[in-house]
PDB file of N, CA and C in Angstrom:
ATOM      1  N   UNK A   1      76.589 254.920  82.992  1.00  0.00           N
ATOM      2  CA  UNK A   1      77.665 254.644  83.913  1.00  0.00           C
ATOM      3  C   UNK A   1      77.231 255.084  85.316  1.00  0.00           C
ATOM      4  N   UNK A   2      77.514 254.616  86.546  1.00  0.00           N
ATOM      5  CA  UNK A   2      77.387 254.407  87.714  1.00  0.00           C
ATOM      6  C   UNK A   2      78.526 255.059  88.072  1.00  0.00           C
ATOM      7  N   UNK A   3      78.800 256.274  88.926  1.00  0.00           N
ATOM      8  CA  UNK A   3      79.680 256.572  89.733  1.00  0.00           C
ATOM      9  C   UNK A   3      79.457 256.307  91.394  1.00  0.00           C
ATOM     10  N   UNK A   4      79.925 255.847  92.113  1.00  0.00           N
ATOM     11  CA  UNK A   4      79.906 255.500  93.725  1.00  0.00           C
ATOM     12  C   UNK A   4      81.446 255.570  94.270  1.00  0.00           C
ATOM     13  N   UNK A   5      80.919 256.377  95.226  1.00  0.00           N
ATOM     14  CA  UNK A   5      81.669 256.828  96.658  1.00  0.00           C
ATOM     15  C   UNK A   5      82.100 255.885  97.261  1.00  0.00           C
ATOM     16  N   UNK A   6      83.624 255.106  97.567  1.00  0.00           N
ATOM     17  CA  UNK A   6      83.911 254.148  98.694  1.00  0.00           C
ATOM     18  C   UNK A   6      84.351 254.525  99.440  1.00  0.00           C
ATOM     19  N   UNK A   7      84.293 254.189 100.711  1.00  0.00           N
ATOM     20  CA  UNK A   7      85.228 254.852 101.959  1.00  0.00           C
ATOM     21  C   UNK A   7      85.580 253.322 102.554  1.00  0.00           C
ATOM     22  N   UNK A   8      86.806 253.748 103.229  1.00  0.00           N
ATOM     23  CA  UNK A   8      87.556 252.586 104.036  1.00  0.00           C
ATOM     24  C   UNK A   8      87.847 252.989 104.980  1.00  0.00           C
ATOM     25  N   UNK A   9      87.953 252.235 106.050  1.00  0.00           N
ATOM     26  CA  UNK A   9      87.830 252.437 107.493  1.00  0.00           C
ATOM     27  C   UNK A   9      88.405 251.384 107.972  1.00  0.00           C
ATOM     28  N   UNK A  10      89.438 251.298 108.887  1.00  0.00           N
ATOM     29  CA  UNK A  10      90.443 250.451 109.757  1.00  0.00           C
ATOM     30  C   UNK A  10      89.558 249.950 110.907  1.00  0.00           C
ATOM     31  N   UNK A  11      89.344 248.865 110.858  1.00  0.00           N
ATOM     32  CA  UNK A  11      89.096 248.265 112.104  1.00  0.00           C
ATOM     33  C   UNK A  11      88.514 248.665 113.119  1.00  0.00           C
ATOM     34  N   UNK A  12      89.789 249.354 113.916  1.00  0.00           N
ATOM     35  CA  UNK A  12      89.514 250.109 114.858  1.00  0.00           C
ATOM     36  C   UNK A  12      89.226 250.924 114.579  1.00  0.00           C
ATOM     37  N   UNK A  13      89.071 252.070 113.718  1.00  0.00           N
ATOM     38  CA  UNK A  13      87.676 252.846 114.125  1.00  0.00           C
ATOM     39  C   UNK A  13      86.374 253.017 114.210  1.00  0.00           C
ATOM     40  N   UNK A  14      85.838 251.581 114.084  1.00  0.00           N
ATOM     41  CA  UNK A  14      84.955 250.974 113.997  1.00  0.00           C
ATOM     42  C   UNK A  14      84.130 251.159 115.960  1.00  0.00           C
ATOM     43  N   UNK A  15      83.611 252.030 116.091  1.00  0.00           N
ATOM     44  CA  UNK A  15      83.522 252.658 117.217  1.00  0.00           C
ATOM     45  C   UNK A  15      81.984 251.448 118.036  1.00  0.00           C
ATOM     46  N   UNK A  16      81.262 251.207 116.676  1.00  0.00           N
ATOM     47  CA  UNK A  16      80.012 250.573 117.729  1.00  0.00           C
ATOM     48  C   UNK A  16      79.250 249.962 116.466  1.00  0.00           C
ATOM     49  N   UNK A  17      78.497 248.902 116.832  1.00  0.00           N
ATOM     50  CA  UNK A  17      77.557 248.457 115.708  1.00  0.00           C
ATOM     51  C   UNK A  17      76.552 248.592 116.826  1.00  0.00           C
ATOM     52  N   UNK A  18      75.543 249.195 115.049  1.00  0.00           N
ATOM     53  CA  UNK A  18      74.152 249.941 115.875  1.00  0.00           C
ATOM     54  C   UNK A  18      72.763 248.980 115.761  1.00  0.00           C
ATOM     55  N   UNK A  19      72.498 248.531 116.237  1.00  0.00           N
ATOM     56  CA  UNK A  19      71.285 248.161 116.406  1.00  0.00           C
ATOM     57  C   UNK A  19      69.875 248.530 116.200  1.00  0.00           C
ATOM     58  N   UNK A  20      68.885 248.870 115.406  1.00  0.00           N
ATOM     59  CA  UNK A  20      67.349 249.036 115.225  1.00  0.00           C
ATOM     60  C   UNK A  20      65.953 248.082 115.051  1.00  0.00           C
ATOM     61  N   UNK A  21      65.349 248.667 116.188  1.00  0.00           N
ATOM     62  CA  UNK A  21      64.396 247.836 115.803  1.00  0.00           C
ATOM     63  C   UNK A  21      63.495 248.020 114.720  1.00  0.00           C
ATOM     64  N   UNK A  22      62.808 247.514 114.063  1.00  0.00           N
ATOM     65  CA  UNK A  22      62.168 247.516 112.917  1.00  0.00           C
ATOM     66  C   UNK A  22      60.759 248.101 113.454  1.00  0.00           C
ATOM     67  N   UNK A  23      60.589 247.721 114.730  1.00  0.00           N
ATOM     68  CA  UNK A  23      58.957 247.592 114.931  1.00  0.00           C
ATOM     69  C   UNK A  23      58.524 249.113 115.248  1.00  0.00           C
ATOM     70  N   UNK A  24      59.762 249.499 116.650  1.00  0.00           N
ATOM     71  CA  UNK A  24      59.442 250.739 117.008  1.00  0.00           C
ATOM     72  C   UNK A  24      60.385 251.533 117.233  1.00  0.00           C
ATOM     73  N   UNK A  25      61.650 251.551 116.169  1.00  0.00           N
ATOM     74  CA  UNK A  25      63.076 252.173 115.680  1.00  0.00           C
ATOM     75  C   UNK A  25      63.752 252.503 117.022  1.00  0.00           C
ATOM     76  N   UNK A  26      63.616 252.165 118.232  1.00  0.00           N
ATOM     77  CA  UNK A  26      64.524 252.110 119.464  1.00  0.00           C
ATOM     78  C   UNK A  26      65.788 251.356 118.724  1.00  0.00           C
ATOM     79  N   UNK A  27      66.602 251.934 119.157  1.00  0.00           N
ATOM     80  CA  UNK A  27      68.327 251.896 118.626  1.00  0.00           C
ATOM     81  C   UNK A  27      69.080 251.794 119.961  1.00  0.00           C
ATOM     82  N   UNK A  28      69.693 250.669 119.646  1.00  0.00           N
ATOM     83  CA  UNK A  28      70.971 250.731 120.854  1.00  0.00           C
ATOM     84  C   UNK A  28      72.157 250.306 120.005  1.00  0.00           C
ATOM     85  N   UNK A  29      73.437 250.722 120.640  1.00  0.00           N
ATOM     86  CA  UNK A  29      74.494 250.823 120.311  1.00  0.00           C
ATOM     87  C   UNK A  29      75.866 250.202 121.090  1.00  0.00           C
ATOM     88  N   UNK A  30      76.479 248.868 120.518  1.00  0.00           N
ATOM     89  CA  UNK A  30      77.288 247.830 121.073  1.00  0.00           C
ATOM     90  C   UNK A  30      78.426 248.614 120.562  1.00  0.00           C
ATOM     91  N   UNK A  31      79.882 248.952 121.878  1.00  0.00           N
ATOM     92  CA  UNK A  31      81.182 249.262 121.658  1.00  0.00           C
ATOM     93  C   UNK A  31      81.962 248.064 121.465  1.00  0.00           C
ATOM     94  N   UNK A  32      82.094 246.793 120.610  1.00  0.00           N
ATOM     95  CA  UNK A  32      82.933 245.983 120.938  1.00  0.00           C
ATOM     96  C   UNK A  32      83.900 245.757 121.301  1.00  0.00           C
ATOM     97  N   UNK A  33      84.642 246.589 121.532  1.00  0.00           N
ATOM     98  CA  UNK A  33      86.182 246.783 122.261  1.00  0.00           C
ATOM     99  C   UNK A  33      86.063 247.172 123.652  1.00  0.00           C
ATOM    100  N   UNK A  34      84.901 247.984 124.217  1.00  0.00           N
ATOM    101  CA  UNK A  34      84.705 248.132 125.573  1.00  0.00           C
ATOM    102  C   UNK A  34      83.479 246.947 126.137  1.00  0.00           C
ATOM    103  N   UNK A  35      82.714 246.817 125.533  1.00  0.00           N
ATOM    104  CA  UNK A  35      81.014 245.906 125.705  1.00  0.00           C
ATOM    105  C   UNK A  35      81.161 244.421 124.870  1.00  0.00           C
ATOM    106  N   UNK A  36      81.208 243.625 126.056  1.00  0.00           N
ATOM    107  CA  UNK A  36      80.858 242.229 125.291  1.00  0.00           C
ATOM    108  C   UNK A  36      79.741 241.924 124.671  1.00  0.00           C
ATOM    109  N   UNK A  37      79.603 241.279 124.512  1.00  0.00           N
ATOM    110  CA  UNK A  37      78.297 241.209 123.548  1.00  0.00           C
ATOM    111  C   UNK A  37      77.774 240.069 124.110  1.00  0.00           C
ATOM    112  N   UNK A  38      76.369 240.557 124.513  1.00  0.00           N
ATOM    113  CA  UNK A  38      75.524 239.682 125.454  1.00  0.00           C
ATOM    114  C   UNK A  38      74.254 239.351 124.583  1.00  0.00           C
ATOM    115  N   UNK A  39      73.983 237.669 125.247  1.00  0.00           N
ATOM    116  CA  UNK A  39      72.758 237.527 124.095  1.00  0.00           C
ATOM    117  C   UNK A  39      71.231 238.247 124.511  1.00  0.00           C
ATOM    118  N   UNK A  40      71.464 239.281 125.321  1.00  0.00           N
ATOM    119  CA  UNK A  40      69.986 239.796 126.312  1.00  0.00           C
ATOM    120  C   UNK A  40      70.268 240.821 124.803  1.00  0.00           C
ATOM    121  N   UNK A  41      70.870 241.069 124.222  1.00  0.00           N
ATOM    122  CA  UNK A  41      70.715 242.003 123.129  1.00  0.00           C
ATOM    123  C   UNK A  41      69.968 241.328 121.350  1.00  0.00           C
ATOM    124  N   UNK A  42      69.425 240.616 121.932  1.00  0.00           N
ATOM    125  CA  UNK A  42      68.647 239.537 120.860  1.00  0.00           C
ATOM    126  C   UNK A  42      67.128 240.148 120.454  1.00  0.00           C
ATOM    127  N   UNK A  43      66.836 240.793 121.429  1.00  0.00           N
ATOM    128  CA  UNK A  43      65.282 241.758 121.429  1.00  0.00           C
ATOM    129  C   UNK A  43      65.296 243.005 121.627  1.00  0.00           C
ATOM    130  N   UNK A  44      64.279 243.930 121.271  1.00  0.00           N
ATOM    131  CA  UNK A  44      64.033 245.069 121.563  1.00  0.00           C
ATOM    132  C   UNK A  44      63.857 245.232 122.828  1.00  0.00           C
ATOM    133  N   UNK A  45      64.582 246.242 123.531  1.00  0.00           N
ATOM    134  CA  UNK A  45      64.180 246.447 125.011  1.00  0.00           C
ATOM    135  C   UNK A  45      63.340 247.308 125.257  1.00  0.00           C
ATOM    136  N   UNK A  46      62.348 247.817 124.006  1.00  0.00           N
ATOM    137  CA  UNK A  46      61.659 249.033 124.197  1.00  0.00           C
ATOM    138  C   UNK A  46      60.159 247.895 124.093  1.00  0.00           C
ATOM    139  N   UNK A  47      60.345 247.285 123.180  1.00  0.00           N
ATOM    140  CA  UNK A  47      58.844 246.474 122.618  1.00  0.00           C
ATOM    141  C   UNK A  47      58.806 245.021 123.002  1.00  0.00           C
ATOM    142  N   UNK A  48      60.151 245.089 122.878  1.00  0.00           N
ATOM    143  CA  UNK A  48      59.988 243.411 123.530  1.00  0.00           C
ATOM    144  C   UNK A  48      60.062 242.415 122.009  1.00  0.00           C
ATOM    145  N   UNK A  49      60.152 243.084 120.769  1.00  0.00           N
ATOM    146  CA  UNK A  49      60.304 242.150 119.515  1.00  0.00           C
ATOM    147  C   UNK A  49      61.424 241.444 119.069  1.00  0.00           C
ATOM    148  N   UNK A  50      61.490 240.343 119.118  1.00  0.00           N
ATOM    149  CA  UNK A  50      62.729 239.393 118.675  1.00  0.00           C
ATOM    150  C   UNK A  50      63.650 240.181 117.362  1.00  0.00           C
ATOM    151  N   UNK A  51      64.681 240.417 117.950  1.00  0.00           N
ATOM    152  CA  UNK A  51      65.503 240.678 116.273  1.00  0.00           C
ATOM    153  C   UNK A  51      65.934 239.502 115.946  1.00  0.00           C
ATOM    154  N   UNK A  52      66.464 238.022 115.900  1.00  0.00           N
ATOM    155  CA  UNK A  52      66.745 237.313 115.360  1.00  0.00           C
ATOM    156  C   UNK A  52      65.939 236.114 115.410  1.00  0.00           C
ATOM    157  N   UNK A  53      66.027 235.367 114.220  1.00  0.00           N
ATOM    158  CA  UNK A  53      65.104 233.805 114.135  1.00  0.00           C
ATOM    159  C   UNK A  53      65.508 233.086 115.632  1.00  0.00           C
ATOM    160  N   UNK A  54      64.415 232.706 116.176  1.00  0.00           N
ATOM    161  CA  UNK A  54      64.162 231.262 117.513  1.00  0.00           C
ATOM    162  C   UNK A  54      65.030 230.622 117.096  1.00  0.00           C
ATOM    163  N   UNK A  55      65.973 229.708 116.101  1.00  0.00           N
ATOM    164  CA  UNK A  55      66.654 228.543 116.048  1.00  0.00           C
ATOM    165  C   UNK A  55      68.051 229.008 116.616  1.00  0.00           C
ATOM    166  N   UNK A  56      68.231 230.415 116.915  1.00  0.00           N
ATOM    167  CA  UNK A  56      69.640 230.946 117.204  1.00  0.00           C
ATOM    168  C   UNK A  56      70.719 231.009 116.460  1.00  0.00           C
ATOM    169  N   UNK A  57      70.773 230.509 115.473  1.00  0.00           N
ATOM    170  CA  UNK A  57      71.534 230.672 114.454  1.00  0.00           C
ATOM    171  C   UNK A  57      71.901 232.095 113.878  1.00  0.00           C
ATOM    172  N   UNK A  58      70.968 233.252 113.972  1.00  0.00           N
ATOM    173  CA  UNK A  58      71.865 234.584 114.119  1.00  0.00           C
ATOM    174  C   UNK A  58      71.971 234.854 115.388  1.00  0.00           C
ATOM    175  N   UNK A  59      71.462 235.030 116.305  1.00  0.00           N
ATOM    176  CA  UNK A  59      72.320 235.478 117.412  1.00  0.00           C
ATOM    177  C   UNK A  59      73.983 234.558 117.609  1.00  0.00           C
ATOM    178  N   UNK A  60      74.005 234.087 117.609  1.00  0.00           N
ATOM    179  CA  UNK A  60      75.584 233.266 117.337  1.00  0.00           C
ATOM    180  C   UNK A  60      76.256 233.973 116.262  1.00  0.00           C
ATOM    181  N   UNK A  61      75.735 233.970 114.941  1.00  0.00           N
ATOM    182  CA  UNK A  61      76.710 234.606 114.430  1.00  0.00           C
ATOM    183  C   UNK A  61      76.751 235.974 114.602  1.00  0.00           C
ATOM    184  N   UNK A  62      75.567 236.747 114.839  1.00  0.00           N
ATOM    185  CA  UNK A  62      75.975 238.121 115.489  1.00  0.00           C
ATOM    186  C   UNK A  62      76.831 237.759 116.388  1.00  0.00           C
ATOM    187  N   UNK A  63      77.186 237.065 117.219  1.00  0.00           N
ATOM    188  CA  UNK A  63      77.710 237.294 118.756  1.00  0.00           C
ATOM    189  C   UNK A  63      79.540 236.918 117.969  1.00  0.00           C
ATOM    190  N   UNK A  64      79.206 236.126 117.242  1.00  0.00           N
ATOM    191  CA  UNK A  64      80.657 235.691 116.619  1.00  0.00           C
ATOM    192  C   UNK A  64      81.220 237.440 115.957  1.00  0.00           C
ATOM    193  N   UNK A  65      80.200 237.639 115.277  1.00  0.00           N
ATOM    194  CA  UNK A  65      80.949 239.283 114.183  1.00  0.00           C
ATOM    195  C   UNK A  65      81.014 239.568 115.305  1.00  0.00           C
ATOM    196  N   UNK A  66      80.409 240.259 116.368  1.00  0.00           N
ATOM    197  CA  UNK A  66      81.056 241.471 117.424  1.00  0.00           C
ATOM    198  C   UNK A  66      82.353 241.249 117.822  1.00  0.00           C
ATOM    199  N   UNK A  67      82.256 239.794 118.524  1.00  0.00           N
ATOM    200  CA  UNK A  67      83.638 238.947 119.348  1.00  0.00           C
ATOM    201  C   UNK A  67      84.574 239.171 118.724  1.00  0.00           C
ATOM    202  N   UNK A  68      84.724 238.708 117.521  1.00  0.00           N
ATOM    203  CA  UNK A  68      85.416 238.701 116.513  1.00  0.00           C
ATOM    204  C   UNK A  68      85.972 240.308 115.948  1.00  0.00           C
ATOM    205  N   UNK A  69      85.057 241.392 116.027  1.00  0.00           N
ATOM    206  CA  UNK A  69      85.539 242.438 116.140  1.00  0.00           C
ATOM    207  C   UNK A  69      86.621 242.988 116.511  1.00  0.00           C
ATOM    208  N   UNK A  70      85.944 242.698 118.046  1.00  0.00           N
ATOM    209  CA  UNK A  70      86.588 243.168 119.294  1.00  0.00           C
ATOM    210  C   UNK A  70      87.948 242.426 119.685  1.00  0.00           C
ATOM    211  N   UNK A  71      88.374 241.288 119.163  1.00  0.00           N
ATOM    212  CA  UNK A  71      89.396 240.627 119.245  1.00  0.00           C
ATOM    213  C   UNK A  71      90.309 241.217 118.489  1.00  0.00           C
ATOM    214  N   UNK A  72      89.841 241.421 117.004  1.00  0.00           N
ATOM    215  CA  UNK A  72      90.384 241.894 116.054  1.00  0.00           C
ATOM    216  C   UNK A  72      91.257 243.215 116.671  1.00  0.00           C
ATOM    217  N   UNK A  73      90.465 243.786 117.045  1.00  0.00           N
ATOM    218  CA  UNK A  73      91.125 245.208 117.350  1.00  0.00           C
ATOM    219  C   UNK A  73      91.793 244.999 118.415  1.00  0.00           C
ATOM    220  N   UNK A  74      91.822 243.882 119.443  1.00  0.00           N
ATOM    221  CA  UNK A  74      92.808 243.491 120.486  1.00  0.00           C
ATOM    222  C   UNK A  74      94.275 243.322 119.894  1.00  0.00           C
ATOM    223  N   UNK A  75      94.357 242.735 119.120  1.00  0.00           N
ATOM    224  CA  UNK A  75      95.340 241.721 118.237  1.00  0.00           C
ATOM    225  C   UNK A  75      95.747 242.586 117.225  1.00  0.00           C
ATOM    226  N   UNK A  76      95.920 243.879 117.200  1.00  0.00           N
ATOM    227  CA  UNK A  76      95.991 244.417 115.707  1.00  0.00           C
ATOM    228  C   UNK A  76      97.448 244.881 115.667  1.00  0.00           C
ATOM    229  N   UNK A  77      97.527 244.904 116.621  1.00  0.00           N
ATOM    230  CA  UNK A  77      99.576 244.630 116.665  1.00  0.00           C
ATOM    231  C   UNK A  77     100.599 243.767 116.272  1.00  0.00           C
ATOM    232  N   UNK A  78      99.711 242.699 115.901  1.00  0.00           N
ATOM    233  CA  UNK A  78     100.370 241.369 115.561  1.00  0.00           C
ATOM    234  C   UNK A  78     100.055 240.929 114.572  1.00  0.00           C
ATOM    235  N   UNK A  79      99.134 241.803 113.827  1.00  0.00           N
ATOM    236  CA  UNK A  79      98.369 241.139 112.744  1.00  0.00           C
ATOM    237  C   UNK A  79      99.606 241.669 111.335  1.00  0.00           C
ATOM    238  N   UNK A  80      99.791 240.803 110.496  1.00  0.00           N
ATOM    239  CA  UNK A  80     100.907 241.091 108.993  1.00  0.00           C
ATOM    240  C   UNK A  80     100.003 241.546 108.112  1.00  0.00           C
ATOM    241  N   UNK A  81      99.225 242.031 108.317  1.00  0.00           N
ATOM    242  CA  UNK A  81      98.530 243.102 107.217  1.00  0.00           C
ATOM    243  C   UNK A  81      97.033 244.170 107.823  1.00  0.00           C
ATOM    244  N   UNK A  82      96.919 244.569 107.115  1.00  0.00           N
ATOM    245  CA  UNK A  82      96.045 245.935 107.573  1.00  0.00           C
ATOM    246  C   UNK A  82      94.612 245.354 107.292  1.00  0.00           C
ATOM    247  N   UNK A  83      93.581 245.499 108.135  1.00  0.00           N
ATOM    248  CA  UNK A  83      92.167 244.887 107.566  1.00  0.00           C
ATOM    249  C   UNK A  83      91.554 246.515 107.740  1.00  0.00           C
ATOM    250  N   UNK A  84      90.309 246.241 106.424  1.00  0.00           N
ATOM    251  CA  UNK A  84      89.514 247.925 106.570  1.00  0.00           C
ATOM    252  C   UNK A  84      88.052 247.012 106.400  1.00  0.00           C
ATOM    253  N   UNK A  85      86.907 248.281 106.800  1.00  0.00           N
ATOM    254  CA  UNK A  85      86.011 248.143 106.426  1.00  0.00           C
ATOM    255  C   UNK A  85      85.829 248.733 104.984  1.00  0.00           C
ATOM    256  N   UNK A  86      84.974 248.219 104.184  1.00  0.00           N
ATOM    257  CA  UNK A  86      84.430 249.288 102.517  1.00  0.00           C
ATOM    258  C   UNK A  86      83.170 249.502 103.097  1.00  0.00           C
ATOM    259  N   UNK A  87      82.613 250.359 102.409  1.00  0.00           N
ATOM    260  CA  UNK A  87      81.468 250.963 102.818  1.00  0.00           C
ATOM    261  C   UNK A  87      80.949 252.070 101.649  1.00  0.00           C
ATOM    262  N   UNK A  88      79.795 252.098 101.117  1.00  0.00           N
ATOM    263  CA  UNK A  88      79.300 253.187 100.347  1.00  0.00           C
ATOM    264  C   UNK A  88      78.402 254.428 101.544  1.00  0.00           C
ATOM    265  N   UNK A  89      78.576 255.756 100.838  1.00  0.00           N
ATOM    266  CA  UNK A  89      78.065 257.017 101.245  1.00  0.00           C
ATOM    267  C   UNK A  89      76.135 256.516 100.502  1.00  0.00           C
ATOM    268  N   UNK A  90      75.598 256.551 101.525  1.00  0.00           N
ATOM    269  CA  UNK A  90      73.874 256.744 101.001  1.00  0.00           C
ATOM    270  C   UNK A  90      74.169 258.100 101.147  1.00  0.00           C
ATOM    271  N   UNK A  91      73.039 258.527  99.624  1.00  0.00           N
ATOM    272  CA  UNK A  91      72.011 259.344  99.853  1.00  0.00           C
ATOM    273  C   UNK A  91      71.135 259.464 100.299  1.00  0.00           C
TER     274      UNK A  91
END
């Protein structure tokens, strides 16, 4: 048997999605409720390495999840039910 930890988290406290690069672990960190989400955030600004495929097809939908975030938590006054994040605890 498998025991696992869930945690839930409202929306809004959803403070920033973090960003890493793979190549040379420079991390930046998008507030979607304060920071739009710009597509100059498509590469590493330390190395210069593409985080998403040339056809653009994730940067769009990244740019859609942030937007979409950040709207979310605009609108959460009006919304008829409660949205959470799930999430497991790593070891």
């Amino acid at each position: 048997m498998t025991i696992k930890k869930r945690y839930y988290a409202e929306m809004k406290d959803i403070l920033a999605i973090r960003f890493t690069c793979k190549k040379c672990h420079t991390a930046i960190s998008i507030r979607p409720v304060l920071e739009p989400y710009e597509d100059a955030y498509y590469r590493c600004h330390n190395c210069g390495d593409n985080w998403f495929a040339l056809d653009g097809q994730d940067v769009q939908a990244t740019s859609a999840f942030i937007s979409g975030l950040a709207n979310i938590n605009k609108r959460a006054g009006g919304l008829r039910c409660l949205m959470h994040y799930e999430f497991e605890q790593q070891d």
